[in-house]
N, C-alpha and C. Protein backbone atom coordinates (compact mmCIF):
# COMPACT_ATOMS: atom_id res chain seq x y z
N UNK A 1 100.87 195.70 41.17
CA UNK A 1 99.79 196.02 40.26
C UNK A 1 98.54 196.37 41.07
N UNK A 2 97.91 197.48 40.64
CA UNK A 2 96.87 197.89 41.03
C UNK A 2 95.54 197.30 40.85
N UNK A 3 94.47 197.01 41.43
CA UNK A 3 93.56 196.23 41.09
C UNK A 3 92.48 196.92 41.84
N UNK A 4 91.39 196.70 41.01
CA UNK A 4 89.99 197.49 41.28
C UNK A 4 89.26 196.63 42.24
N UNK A 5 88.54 196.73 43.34
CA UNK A 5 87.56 196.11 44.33
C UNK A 5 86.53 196.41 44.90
N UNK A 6 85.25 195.53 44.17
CA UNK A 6 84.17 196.28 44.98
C UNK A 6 83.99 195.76 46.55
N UNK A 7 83.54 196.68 47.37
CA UNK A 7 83.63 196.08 48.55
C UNK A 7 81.91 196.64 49.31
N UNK A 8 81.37 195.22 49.79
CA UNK A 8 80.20 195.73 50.22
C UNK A 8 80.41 195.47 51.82
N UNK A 9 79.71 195.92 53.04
CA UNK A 9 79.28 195.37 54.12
C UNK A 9 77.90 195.32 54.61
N UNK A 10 77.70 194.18 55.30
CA UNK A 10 76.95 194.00 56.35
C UNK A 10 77.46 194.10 58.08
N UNK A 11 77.11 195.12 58.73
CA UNK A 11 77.50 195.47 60.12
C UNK A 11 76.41 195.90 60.77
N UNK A 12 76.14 195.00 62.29
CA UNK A 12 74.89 195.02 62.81
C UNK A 12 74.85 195.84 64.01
N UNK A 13 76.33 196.28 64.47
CA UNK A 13 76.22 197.57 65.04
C UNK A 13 76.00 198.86 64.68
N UNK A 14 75.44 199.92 65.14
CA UNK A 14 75.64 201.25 64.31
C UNK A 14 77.14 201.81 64.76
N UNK A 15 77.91 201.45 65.65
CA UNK A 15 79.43 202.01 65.98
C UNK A 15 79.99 201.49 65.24
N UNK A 16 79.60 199.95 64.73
CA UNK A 16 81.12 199.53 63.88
C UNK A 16 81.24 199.61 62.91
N UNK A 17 79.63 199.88 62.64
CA UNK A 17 79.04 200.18 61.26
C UNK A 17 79.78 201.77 60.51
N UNK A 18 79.68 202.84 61.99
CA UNK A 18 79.94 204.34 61.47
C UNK A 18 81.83 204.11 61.56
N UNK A 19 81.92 202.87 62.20
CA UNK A 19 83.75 202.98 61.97
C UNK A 19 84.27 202.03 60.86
N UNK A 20 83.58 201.06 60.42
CA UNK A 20 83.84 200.61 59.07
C UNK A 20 83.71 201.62 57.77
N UNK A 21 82.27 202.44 57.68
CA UNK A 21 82.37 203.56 56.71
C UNK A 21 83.68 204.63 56.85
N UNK A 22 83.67 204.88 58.22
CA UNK A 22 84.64 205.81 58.19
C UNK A 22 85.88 205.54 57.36
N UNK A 23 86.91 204.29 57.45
CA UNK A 23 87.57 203.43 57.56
C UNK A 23 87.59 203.53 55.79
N UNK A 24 86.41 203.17 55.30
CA UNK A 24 86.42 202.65 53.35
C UNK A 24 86.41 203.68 53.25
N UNK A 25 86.03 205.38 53.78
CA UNK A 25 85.93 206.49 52.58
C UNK A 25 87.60 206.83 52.73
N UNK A 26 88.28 206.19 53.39
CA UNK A 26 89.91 206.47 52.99
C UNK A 26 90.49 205.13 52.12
N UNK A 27 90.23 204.73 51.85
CA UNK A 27 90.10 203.67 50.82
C UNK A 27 89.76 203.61 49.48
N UNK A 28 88.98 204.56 49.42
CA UNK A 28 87.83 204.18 48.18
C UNK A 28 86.73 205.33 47.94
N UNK A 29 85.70 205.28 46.84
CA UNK A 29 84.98 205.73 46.60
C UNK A 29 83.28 205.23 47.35
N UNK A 30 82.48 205.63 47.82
CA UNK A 30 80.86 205.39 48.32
C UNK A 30 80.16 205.71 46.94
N UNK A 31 79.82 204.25 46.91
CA UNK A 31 78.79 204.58 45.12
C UNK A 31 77.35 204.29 45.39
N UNK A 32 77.42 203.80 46.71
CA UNK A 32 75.97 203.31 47.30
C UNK A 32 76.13 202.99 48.45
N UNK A 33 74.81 202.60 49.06
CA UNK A 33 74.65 202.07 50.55
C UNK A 33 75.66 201.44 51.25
N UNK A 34 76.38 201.25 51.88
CA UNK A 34 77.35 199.82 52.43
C UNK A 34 78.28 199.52 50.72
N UNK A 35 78.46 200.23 50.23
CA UNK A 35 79.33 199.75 48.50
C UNK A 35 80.27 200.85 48.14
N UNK A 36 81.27 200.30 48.41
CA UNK A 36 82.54 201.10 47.97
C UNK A 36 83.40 200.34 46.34
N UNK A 37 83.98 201.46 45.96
CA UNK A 37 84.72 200.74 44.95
C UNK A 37 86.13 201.34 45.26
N UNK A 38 87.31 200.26 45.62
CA UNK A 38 88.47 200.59 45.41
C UNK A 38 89.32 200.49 44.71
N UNK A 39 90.60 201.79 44.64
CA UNK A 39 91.66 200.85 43.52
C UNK A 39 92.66 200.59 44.87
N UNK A 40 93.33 199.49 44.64
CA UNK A 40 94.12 199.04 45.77
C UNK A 40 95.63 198.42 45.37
N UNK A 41 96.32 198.61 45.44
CA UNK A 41 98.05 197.64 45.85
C UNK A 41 97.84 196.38 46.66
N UNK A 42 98.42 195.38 46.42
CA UNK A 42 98.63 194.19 47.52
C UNK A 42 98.53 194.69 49.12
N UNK A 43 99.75 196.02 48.82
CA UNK A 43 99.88 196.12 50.38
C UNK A 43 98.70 196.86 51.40
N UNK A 44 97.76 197.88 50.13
CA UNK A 44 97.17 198.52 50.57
C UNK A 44 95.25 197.78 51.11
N UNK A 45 95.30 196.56 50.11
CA UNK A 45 94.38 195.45 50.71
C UNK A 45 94.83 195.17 51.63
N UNK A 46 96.03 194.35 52.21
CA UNK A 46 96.42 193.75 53.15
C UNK A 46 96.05 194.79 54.02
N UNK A 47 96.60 196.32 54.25
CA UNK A 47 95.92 196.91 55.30
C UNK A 47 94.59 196.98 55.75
N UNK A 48 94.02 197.18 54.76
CA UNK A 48 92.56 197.07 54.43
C UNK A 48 91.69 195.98 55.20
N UNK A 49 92.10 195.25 54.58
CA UNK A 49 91.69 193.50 55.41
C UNK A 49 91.88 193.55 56.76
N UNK A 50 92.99 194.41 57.29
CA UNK A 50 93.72 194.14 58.64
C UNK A 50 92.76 195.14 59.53
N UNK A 51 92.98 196.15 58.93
CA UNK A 51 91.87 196.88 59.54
C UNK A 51 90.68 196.87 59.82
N UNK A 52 90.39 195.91 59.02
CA UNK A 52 88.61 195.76 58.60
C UNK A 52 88.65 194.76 60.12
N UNK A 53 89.29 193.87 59.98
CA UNK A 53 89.42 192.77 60.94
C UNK A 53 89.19 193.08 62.47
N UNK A 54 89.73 194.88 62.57
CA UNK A 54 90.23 195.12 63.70
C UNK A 54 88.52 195.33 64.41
N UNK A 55 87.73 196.08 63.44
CA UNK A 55 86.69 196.81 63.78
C UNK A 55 85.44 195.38 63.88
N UNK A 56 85.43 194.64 63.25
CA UNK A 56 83.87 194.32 62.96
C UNK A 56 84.31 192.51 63.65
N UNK A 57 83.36 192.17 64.17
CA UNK A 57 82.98 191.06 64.95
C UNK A 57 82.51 190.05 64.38
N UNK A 58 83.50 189.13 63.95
CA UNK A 58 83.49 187.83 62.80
C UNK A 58 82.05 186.86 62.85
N UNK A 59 81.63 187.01 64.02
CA UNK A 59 80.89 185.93 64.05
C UNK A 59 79.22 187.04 63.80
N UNK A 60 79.10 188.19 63.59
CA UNK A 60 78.04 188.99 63.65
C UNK A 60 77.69 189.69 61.99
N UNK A 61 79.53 190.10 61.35
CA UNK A 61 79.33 191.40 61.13
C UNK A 61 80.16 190.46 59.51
N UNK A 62 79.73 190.97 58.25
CA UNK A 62 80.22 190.79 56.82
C UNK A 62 81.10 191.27 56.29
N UNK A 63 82.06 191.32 55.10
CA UNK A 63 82.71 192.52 54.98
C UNK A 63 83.19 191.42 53.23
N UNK A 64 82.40 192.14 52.33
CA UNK A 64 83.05 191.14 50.91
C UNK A 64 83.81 191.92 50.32
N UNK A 65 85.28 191.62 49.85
CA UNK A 65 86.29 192.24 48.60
C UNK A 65 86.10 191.62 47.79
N UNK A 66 85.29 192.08 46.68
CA UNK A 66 85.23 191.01 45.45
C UNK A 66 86.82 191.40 44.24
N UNK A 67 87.39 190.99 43.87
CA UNK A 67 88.58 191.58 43.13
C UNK A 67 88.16 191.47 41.51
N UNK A 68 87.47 192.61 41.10
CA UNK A 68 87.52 193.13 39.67
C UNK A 68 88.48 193.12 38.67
N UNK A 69 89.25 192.66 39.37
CA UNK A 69 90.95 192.81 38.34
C UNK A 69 91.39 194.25 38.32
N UNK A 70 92.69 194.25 37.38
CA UNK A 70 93.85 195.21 37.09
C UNK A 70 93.20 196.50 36.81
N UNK A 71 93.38 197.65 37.63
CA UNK A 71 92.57 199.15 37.10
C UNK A 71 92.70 199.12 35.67
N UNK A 72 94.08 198.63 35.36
CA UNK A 72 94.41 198.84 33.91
C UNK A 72 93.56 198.24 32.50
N UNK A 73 93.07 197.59 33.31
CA UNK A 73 93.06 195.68 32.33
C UNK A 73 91.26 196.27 32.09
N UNK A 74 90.63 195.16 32.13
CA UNK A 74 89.30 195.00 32.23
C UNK A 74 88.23 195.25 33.11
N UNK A 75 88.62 195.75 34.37
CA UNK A 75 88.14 195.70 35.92
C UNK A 75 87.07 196.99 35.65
N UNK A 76 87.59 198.34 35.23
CA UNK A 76 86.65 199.39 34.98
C UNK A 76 85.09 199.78 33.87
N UNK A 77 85.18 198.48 33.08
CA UNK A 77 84.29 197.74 32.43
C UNK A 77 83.52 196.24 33.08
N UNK A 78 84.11 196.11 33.86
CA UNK A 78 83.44 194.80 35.10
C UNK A 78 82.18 195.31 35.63
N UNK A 79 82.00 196.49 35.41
CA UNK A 79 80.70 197.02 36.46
C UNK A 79 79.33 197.31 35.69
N UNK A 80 77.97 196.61 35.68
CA UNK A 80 77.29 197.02 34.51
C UNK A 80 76.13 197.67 35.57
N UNK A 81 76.19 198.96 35.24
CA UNK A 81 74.25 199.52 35.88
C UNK A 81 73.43 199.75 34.94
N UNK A 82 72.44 198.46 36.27
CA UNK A 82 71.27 198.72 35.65
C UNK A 82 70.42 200.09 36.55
N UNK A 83 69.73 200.65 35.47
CA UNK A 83 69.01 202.54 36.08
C UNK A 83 69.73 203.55 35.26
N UNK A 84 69.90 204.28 36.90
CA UNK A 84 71.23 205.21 36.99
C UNK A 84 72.63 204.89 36.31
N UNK A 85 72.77 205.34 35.88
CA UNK A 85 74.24 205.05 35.18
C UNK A 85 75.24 205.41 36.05
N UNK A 86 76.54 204.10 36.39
CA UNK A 86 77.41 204.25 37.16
C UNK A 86 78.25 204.91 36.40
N UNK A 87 79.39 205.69 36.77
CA UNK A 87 80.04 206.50 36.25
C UNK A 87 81.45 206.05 37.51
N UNK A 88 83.27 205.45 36.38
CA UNK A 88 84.11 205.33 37.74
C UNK A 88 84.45 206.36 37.79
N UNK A 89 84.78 206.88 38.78
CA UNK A 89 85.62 208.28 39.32
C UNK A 89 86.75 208.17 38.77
N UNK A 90 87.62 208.87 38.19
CA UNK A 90 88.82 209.29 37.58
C UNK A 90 89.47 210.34 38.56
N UNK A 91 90.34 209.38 38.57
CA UNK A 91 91.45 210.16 40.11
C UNK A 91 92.85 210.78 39.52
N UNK A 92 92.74 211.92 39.51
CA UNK A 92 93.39 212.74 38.65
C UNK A 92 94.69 213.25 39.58
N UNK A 93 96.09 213.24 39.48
CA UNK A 93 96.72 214.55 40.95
C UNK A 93 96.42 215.75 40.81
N UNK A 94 96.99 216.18 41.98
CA UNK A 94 96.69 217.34 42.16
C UNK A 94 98.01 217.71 42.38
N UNK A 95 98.48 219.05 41.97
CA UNK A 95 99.98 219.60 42.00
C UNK A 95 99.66 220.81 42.92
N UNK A 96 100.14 221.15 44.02
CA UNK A 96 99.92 222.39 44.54
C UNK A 96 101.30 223.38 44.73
């Protein structure tokens, strides 16, 4: 089951910083500063996590998966903005 995750960081290098972003825009969507929103698989967190692990320096550097729940379920209504109105991306295929 697929499940929605917002994911923020704090990274106090600018290298691990530009290789953690790099890293979430294959992951996920950039809806803000350091704030990604993903939809994810078990396995595809577990990479996620693993990777994250690889780059950023535990004792320096943040990295939160908050788990929104099931894309399906309630998770895409979990998000309330205040302002700007958030809008989730709708990930459509593509057939070529």
């Amino acid at each position: 089951m697929r499940k929605l995750y917002l994911v923020t960081y704090d990274v106090g290098n600018p290298d691990r910083l530009r290789r953690v972003y790099r890293l979430m825009r294959g992951y996920g969507d950039h809806v803000q500063l350091s704030v990604f929103i993903c939809e994810l698989s078990p396995v595809e967190r577990a990479q996620l996590q693993s990777r994250v692990e690889e780059i950023i320096h535990m004792r320096e550097d943040q990295v939160l998966l908050v788990d929104l729940g099931p894309v399906d379920g309630r998770a895409p209504g979990a998000i309330k903005a205040l302002g700007k109105r958030y809008l989730h991306p709708e990930h459509l295929a593509i057939i070529i």
